[in-house]
C-alpha atoms as a PDB file:
ATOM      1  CA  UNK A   1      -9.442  14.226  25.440  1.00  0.00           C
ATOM      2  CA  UNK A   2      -6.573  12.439  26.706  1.00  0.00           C
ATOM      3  CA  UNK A   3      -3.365  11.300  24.698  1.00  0.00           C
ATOM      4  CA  UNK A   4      -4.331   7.767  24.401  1.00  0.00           C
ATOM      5  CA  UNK A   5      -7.821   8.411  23.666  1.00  0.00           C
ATOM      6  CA  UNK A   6      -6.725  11.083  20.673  1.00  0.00           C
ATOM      7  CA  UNK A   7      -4.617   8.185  19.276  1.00  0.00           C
ATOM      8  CA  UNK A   8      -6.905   5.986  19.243  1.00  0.00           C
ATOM      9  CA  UNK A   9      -9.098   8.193  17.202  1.00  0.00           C
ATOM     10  CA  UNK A  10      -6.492   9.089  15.041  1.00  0.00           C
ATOM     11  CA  UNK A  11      -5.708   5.208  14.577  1.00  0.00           C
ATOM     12  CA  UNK A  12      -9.576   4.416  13.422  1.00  0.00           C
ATOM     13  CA  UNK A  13      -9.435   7.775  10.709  1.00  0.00           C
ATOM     14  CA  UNK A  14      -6.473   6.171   9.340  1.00  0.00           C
ATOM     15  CA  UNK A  15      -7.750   2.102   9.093  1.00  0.00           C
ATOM     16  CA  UNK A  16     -11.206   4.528   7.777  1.00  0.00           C
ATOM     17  CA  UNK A  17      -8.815   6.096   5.155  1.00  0.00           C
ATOM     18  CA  UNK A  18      -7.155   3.015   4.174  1.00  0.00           C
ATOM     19  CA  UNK A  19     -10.135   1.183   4.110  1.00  0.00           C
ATOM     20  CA  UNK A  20     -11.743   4.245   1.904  1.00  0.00           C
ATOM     21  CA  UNK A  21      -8.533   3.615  -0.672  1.00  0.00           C
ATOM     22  CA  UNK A  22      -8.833   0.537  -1.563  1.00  0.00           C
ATOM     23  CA  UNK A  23     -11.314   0.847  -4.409  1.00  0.00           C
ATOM     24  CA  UNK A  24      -9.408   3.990  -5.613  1.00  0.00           C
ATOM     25  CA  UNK A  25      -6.300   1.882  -5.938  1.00  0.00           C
ATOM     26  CA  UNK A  26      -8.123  -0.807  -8.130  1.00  0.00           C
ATOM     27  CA  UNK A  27      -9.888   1.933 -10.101  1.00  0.00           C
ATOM     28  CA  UNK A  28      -6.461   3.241 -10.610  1.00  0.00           C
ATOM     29  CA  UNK A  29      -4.556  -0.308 -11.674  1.00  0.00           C
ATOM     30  CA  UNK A  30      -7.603  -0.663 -14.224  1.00  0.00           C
ATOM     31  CA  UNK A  31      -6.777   3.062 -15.791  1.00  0.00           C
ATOM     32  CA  UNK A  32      -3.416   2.521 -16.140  1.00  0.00           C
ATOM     33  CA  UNK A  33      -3.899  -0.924 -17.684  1.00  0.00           C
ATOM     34  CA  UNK A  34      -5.979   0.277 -19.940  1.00  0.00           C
ATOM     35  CA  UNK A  35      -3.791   2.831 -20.828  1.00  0.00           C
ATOM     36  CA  UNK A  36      -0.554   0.698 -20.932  1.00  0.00           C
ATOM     37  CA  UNK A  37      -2.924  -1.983 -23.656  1.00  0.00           C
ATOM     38  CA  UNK A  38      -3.938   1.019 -25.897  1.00  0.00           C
ATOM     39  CA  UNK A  39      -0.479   1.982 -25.770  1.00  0.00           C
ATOM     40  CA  UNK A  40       0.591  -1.545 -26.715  1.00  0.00           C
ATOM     41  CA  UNK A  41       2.941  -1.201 -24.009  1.00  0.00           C
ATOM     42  CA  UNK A  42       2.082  -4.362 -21.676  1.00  0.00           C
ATOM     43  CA  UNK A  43       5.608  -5.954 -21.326  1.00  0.00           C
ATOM     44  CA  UNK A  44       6.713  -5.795 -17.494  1.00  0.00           C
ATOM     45  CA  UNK A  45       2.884  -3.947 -17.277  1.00  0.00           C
ATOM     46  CA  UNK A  46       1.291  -6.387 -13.777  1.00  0.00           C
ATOM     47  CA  UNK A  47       5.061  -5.299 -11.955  1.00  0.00           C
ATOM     48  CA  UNK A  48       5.194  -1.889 -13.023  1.00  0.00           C
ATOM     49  CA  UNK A  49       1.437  -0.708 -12.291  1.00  0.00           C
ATOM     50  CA  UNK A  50       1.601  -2.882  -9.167  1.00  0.00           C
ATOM     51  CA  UNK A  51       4.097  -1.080  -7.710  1.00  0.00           C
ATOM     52  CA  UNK A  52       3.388   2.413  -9.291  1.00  0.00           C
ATOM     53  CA  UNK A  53      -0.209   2.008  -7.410  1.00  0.00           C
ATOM     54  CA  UNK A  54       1.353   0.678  -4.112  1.00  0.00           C
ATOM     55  CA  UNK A  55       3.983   3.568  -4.068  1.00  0.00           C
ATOM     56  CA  UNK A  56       1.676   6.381  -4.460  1.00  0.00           C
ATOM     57  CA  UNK A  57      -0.940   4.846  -1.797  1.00  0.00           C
ATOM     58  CA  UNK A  58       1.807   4.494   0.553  1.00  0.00           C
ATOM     59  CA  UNK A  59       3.301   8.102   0.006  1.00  0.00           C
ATOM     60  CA  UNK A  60      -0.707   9.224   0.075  1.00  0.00           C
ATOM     61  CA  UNK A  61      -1.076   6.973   3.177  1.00  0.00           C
ATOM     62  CA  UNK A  62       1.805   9.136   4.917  1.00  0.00           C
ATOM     63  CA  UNK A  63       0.536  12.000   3.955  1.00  0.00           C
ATOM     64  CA  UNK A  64      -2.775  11.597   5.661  1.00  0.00           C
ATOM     65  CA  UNK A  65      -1.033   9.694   8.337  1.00  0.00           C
ATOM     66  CA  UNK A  66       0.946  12.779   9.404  1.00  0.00           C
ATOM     67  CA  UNK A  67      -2.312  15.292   9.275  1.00  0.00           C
ATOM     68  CA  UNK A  68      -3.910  13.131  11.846  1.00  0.00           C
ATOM     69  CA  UNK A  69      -2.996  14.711  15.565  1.00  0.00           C
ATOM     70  CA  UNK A  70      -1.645  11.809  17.021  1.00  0.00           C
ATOM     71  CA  UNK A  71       0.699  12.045  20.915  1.00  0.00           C
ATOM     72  CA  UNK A  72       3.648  10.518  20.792  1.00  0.00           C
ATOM     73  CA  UNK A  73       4.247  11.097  24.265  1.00  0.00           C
ATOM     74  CA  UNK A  74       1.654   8.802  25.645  1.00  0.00           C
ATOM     75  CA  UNK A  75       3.922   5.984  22.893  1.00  0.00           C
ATOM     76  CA  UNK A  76       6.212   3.719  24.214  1.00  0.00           C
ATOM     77  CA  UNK A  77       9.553   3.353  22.524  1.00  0.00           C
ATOM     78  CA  UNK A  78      10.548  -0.091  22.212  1.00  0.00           C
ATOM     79  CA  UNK A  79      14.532  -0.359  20.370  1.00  0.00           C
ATOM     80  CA  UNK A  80      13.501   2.639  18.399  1.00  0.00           C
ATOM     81  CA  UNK A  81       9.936   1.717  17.183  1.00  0.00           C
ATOM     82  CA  UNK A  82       6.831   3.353  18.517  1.00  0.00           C
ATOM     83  CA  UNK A  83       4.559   1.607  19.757  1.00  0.00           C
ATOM     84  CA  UNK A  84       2.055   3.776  17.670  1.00  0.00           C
ATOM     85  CA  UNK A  85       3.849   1.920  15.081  1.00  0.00           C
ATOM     86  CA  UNK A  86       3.261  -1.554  16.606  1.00  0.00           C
ATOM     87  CA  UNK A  87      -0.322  -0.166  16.711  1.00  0.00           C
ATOM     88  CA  UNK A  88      -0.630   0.777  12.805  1.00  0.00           C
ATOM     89  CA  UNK A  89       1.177  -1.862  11.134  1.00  0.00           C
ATOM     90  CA  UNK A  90      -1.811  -4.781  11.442  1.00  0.00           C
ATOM     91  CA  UNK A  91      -3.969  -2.084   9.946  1.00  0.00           C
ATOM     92  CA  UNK A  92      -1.944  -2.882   6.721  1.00  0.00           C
ATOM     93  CA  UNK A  93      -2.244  -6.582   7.100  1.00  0.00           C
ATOM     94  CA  UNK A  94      -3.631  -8.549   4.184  1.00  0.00           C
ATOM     95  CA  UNK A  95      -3.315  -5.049   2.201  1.00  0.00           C
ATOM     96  CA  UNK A  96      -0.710  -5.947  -0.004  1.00  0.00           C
ATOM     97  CA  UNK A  97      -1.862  -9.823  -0.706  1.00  0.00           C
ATOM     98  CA  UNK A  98      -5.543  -8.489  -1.780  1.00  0.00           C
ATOM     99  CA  UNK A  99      -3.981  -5.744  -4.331  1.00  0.00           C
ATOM    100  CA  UNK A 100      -2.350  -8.267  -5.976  1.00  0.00           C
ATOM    101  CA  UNK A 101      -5.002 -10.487  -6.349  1.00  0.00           C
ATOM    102  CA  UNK A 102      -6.896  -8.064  -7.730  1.00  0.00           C
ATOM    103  CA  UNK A 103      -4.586  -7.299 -10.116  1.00  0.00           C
ATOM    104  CA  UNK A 104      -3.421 -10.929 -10.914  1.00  0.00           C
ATOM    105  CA  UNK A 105      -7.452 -11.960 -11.935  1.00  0.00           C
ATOM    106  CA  UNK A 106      -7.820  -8.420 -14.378  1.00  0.00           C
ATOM    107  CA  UNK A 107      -4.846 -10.045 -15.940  1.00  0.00           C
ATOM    108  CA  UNK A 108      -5.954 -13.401 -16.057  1.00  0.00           C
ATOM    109  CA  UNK A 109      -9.500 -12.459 -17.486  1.00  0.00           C
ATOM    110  CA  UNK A 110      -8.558  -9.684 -19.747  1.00  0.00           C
ATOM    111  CA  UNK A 111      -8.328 -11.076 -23.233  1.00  0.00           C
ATOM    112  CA  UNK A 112      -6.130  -8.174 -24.674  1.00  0.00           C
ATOM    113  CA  UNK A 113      -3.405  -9.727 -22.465  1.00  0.00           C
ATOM    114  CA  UNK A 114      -4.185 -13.342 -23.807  1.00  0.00           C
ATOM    115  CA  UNK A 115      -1.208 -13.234 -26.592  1.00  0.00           C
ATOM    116  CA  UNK A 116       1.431 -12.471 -23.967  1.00  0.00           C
ATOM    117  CA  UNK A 117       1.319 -15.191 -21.218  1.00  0.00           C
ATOM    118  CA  UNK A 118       4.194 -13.845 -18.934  1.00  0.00           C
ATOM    119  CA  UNK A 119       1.556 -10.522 -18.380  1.00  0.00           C
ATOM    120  CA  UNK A 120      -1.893 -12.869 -18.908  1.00  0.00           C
ATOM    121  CA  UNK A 121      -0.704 -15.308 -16.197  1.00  0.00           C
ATOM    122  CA  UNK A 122       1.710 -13.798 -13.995  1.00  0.00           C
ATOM    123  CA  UNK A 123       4.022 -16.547 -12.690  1.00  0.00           C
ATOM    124  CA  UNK A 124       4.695 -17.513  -9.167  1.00  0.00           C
ATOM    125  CA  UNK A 125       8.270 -16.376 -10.016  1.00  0.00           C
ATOM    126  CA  UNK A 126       7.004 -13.261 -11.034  1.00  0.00           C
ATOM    127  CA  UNK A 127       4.568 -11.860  -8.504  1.00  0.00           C
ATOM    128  CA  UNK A 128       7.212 -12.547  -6.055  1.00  0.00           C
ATOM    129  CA  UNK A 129       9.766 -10.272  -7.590  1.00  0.00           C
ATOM    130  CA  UNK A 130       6.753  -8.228  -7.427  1.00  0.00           C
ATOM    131  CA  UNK A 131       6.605  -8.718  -3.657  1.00  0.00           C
ATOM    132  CA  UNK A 132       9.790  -8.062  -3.064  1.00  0.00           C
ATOM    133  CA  UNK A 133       9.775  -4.672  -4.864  1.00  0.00           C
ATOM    134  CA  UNK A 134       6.441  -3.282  -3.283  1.00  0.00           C
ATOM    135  CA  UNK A 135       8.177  -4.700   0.515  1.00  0.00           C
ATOM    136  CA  UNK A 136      10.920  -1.863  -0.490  1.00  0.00           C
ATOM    137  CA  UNK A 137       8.388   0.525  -0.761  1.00  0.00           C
ATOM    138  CA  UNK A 138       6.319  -0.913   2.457  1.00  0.00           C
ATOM    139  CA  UNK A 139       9.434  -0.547   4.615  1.00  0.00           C
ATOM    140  CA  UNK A 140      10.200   2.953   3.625  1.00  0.00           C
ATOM    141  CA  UNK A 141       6.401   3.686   4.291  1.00  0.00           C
ATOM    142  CA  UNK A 142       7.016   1.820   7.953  1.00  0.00           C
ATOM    143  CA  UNK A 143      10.288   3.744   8.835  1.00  0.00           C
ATOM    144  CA  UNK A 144       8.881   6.988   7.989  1.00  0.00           C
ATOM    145  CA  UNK A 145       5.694   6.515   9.878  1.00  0.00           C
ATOM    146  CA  UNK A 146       7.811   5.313  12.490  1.00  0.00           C
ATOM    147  CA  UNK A 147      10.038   8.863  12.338  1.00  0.00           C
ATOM    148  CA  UNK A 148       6.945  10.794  12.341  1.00  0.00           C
ATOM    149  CA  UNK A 149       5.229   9.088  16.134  1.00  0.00           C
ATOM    150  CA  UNK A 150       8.669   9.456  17.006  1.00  0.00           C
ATOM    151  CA  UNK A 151       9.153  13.141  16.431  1.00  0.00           C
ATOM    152  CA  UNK A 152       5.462  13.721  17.856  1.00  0.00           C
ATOM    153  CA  UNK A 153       7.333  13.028  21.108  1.00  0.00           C
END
């Protein structure tokens, strides 16, 4: 098997394993919600397991990412980025944006949240900050994955 052709298995595992997470992650938020609400602990709860969920799937994602026998040599390096990484980061497109609004409609239809409107209806204001925190975590996800096709060189 040649270089490209091993990367471009290794590239359809990983959109599999993505792909294959998804449902895990919402299985996930709902645990944890459910365990923040019997806690009584649902003040900064939609950021917090948001994040917490992303974080972990992205360190996961890694993981797997760097078991995968990919060649950087056959990778073009283009001011420092792979183009493996070109390659992988539209598998993550849209990724983000359906999380959250998964996570925005459980809080929006679960009536144990109904008495605290900041959690029941996350704000635009809100899910941004949100957004912002899970992009820290999505570039240190990139930058790694970009290290790794770099050092497969």
């Amino acid at each position: 098997m040649s270089a490209d052709q091993c990367n471009d298995v290794s590239m359809v595992q990983f959109r599999d394993y993505l792909n294959q997470r998804k449902s895990g992650m919402k299985t996930t938020y709902q645990e944890r919600l459910a365990r923040n609400l019997s806690r009584q602990q649902w003040h900064g709860c939609f950021q917090n397991n948001v994040v917490d969920v992303l974080a972990e799937t992205y360190l996961d994602a890694l993981a797997y990412l760097q078991s995968l026998p990919f060649s950087g040599g056959a990778a073009d390096v283009d001011r420092g980025m792979s183009s493996l990484t070109r390659r992988l980061i539209p598998v993550f497109d849209g990724f983000v944006d359906e999380f959250l609004l998964f996570a925005v409609d459980k809080h929006r239809t679960s009536c144990a949240l109904s008495n605290f409107p900041d959690e029941h209806k996350p704000s635009d204001d809100y899910v941004d900050a949100v957004k912002r925190e899970v992009a820290e975590k999505w570039r240190d996800f990139a930058l790694s994955a970009n290290d790794f096709f770099l050092e497969c060189r």
